[in-house]
N, C-alpha and C. Protein backbone atom coordinates (compact mmCIF):
# COMPACT_ATOMS: atom_id res chain seq x y z
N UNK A 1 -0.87 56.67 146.91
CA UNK A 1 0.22 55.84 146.40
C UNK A 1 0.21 55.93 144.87
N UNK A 2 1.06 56.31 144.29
CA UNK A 2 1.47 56.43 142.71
C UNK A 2 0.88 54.91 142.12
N UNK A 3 0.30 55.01 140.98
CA UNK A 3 -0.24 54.33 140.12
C UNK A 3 1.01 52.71 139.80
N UNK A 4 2.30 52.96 139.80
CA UNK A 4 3.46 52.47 139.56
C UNK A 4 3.63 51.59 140.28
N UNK A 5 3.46 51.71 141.68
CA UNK A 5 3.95 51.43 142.81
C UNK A 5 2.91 50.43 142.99
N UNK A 6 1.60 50.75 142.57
CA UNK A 6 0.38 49.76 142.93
C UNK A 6 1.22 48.32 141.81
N UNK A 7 1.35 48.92 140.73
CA UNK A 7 1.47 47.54 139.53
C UNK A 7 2.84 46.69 139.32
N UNK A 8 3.76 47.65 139.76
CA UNK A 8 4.94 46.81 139.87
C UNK A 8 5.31 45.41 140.05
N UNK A 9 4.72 45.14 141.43
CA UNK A 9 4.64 43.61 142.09
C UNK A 9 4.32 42.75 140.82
N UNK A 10 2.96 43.22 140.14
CA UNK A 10 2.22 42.42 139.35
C UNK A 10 3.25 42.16 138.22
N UNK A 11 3.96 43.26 137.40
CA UNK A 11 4.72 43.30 136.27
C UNK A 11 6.07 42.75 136.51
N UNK A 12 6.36 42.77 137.93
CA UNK A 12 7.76 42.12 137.96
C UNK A 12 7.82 40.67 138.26
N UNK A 13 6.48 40.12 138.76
CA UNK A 13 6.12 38.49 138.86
C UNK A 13 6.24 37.95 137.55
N UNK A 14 5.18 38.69 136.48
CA UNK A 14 5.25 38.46 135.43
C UNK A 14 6.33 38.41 134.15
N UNK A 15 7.18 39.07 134.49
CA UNK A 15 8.72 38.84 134.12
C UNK A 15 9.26 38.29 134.67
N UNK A 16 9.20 37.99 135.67
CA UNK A 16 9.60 36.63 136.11
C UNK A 16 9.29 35.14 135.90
N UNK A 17 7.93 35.09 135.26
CA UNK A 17 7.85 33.99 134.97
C UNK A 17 8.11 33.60 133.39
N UNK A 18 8.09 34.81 132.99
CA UNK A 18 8.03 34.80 131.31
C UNK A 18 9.62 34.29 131.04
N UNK A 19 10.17 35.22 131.72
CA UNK A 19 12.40 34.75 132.27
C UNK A 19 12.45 33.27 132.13
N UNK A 20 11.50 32.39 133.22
CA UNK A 20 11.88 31.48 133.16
C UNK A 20 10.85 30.18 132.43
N UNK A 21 10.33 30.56 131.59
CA UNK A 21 9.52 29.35 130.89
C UNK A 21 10.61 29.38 129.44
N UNK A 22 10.62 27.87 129.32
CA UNK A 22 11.29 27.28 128.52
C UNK A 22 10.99 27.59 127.17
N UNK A 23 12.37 28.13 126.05
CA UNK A 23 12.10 28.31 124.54
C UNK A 23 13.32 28.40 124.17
N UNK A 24 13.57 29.33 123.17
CA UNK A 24 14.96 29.58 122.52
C UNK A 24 15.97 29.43 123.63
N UNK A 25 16.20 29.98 124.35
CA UNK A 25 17.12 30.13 125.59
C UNK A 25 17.31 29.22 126.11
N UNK A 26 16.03 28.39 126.37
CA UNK A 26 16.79 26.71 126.70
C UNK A 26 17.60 26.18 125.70
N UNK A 27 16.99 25.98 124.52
CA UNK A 27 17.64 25.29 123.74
C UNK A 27 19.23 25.99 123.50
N UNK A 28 19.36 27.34 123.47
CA UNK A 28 20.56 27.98 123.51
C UNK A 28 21.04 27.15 125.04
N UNK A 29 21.05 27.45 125.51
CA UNK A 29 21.92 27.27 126.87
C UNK A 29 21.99 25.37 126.34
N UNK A 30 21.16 24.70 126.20
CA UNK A 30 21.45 23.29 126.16
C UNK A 30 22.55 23.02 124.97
N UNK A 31 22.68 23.85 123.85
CA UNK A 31 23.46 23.14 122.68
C UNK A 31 24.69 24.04 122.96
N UNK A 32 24.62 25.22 124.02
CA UNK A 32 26.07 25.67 124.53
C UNK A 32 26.78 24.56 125.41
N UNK A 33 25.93 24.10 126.20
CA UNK A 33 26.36 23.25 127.46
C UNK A 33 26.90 22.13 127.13
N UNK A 34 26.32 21.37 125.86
CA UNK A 34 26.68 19.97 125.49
C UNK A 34 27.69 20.28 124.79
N UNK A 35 27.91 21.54 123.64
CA UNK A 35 28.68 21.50 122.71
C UNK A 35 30.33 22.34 123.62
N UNK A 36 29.96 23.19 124.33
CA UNK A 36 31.02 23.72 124.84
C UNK A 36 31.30 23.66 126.45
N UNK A 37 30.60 23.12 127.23
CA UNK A 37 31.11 22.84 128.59
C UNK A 37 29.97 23.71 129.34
N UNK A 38 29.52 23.10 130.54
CA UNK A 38 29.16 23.81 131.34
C UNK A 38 29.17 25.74 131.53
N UNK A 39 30.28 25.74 131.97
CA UNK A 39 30.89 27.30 131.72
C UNK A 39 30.22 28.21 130.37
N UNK A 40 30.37 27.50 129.73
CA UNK A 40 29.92 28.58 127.99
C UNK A 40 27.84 28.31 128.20
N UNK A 41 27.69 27.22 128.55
CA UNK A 41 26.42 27.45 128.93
C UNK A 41 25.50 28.50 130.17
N UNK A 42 26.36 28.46 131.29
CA UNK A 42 25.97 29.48 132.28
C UNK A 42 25.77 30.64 130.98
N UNK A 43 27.50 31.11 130.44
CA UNK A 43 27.56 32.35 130.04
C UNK A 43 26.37 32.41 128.92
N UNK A 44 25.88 31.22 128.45
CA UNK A 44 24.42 31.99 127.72
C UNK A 44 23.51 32.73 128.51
N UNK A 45 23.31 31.53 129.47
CA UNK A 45 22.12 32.41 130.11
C UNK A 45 22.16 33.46 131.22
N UNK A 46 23.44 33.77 131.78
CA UNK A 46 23.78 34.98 131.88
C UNK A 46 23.74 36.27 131.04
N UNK A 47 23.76 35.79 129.31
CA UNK A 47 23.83 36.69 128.89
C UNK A 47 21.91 37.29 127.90
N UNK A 48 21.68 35.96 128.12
CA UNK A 48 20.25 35.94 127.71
C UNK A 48 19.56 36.45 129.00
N UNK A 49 19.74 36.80 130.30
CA UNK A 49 18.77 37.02 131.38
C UNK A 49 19.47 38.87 131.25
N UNK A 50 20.61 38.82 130.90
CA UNK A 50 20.82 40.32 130.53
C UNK A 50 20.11 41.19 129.84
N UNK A 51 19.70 40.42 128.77
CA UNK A 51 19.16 41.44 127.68
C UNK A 51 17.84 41.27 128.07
N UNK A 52 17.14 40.31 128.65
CA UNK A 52 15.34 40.21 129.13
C UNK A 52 15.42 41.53 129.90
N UNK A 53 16.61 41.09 131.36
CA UNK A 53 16.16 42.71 131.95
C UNK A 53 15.94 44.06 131.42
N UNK A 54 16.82 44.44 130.53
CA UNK A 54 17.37 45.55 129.94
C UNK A 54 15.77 45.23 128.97
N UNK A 55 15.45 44.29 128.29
CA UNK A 55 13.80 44.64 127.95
C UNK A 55 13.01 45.34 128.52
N UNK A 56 12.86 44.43 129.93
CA UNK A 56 11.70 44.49 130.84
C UNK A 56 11.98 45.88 131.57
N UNK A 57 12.60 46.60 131.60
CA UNK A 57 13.28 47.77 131.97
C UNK A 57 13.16 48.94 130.99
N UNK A 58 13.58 48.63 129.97
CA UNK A 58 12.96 49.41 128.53
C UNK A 58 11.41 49.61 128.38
N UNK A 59 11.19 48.29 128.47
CA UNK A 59 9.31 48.29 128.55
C UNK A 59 8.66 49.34 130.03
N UNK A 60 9.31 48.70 131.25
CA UNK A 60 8.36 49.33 132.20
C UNK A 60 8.39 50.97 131.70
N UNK A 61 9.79 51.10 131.69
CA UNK A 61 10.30 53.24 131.21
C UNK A 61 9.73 53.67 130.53
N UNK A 62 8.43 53.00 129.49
CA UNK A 62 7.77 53.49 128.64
C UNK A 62 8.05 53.47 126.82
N UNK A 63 9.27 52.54 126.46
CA UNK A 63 10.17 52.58 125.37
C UNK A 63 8.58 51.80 124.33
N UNK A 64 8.03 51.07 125.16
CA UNK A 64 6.53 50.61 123.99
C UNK A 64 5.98 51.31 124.20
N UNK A 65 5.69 53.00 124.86
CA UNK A 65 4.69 53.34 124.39
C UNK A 65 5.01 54.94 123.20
N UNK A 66 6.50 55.02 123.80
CA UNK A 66 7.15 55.51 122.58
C UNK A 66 7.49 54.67 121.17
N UNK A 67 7.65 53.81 121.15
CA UNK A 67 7.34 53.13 119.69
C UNK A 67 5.98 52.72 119.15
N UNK A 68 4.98 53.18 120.17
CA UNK A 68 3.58 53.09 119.19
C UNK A 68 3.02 54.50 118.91
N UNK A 69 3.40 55.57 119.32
CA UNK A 69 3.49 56.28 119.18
C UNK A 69 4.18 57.23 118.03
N UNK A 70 5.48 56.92 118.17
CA UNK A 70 6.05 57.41 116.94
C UNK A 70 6.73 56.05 115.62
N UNK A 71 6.22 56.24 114.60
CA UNK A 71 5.82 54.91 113.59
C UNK A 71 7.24 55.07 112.77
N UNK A 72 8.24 56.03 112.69
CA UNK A 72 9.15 55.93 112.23
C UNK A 72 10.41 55.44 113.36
N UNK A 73 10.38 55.92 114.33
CA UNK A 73 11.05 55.11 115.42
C UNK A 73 11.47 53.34 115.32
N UNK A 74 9.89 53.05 115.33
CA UNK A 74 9.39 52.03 115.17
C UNK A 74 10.14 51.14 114.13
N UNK A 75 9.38 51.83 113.00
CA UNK A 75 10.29 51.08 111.48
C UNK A 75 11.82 51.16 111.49
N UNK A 76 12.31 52.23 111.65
CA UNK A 76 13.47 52.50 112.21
C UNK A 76 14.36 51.06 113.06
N UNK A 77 14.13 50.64 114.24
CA UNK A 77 14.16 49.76 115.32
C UNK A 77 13.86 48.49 114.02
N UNK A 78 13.12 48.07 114.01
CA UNK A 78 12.56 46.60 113.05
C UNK A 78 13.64 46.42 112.26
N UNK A 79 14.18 47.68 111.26
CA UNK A 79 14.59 47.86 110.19
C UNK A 79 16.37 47.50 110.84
N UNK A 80 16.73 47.99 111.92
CA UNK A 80 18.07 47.65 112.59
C UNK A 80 18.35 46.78 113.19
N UNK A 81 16.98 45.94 114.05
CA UNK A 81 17.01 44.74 114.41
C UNK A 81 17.63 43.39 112.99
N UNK A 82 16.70 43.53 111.89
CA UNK A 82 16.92 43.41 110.43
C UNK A 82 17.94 42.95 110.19
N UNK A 83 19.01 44.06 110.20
CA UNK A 83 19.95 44.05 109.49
C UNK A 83 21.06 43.22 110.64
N UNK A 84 21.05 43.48 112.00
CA UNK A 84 21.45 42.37 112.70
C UNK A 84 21.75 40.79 112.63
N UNK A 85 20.05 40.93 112.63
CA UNK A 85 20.22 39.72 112.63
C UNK A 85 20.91 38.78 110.81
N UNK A 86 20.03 39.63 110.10
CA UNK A 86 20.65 39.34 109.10
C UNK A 86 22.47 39.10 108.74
N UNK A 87 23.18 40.10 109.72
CA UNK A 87 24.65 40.20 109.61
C UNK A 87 25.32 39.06 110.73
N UNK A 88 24.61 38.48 111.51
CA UNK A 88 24.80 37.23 112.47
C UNK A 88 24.63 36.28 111.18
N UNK A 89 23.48 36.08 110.59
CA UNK A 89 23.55 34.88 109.70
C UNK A 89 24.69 34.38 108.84
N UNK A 90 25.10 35.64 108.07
CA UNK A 90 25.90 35.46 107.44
C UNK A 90 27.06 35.10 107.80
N UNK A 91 27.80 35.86 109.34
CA UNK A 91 28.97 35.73 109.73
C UNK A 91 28.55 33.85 110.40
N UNK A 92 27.62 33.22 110.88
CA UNK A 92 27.63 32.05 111.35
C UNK A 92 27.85 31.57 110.09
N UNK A 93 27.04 31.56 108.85
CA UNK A 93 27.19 31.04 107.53
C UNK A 93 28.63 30.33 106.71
N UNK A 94 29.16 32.17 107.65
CA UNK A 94 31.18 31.80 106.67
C UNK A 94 32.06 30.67 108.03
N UNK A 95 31.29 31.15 109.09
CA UNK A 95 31.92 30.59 110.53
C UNK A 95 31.82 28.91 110.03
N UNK A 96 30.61 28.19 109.52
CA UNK A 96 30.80 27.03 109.15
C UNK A 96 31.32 26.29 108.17
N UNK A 97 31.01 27.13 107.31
CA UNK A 97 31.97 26.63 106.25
C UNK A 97 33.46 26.44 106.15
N UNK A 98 33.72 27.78 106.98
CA UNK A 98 35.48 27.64 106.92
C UNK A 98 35.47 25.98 108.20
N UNK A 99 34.60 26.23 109.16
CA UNK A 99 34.66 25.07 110.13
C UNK A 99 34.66 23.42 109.70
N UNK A 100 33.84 23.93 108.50
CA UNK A 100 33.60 22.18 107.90
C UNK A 100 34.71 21.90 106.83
N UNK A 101 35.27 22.91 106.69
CA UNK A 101 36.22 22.13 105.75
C UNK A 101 37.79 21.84 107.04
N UNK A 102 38.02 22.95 108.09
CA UNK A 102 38.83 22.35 109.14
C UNK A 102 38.52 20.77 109.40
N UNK A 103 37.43 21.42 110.02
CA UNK A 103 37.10 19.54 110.64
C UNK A 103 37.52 18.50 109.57
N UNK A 104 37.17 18.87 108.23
CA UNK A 104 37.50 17.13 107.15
C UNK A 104 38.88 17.26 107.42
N UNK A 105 39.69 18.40 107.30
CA UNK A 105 41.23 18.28 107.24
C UNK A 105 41.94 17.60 108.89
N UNK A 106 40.98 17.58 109.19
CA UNK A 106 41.71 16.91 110.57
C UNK A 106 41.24 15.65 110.84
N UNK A 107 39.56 14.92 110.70
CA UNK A 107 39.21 13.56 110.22
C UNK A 107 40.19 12.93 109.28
N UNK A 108 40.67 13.37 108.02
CA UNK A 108 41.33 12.97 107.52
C UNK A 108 42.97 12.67 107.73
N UNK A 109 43.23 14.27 108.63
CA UNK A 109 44.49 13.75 109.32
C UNK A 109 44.63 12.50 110.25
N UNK A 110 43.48 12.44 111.01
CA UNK A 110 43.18 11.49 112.33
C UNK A 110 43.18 10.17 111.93
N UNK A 111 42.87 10.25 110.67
CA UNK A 111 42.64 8.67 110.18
C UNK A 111 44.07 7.94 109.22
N UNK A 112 45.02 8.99 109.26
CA UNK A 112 46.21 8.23 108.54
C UNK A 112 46.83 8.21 109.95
């Protein structure tokens, strides 16, 4: 029996439990759910159990042992993750500001 086949069980329990212990993703799915309805909360964690698989799938295929392996890959990946996330910040950054000055213009409408 292939080496794979023995460890699987073990590695796919274990993503399974890692899936479901509570962290970012709760708290995402909870401040979707309260702030936007039920519905926008599923769709977090629909979309957060998407990208775990597509990890845990990346990982089993060998994608960590090609990034310890090759060190520019690596930096490469960090370096694009980076700039991601960095380009989310900013766009949430302008997303509130333009938001907080809506909201006063409509408190203020609401109240004459």
């Amino acid at each position: 029996m292939p080496h794979w086949i023995q460890v699987l069980p073990a590695f796919a329990l274990a993503s399974l439990i890692l899936a479901a212990l509570p962290g970012p993703a709760t708290a995402l799915f909870l401040q979707r759910s309260v702030r936007d309805g039920r519905a926008a909360g599923l769709a977090a964690v629909v979309g957060n159990e998407i990208g775990i698989f597509g990890w845990t799938v990346a990982g089993g295929a060998g994608l960590s042992a090609l990034l310890v392996a090759n060190r520019v890959l690596n930096v490469g990946i960090h370096l694009l993750g980076a700039l991601v996330l960095i380009w989310l910040g900013i766009q949430a950054w302008r997303g509130t500001r333009g938001d907080r000055g809506a909201r006063a213009d409509d408190a203020f409408g609401a109240a004459l």
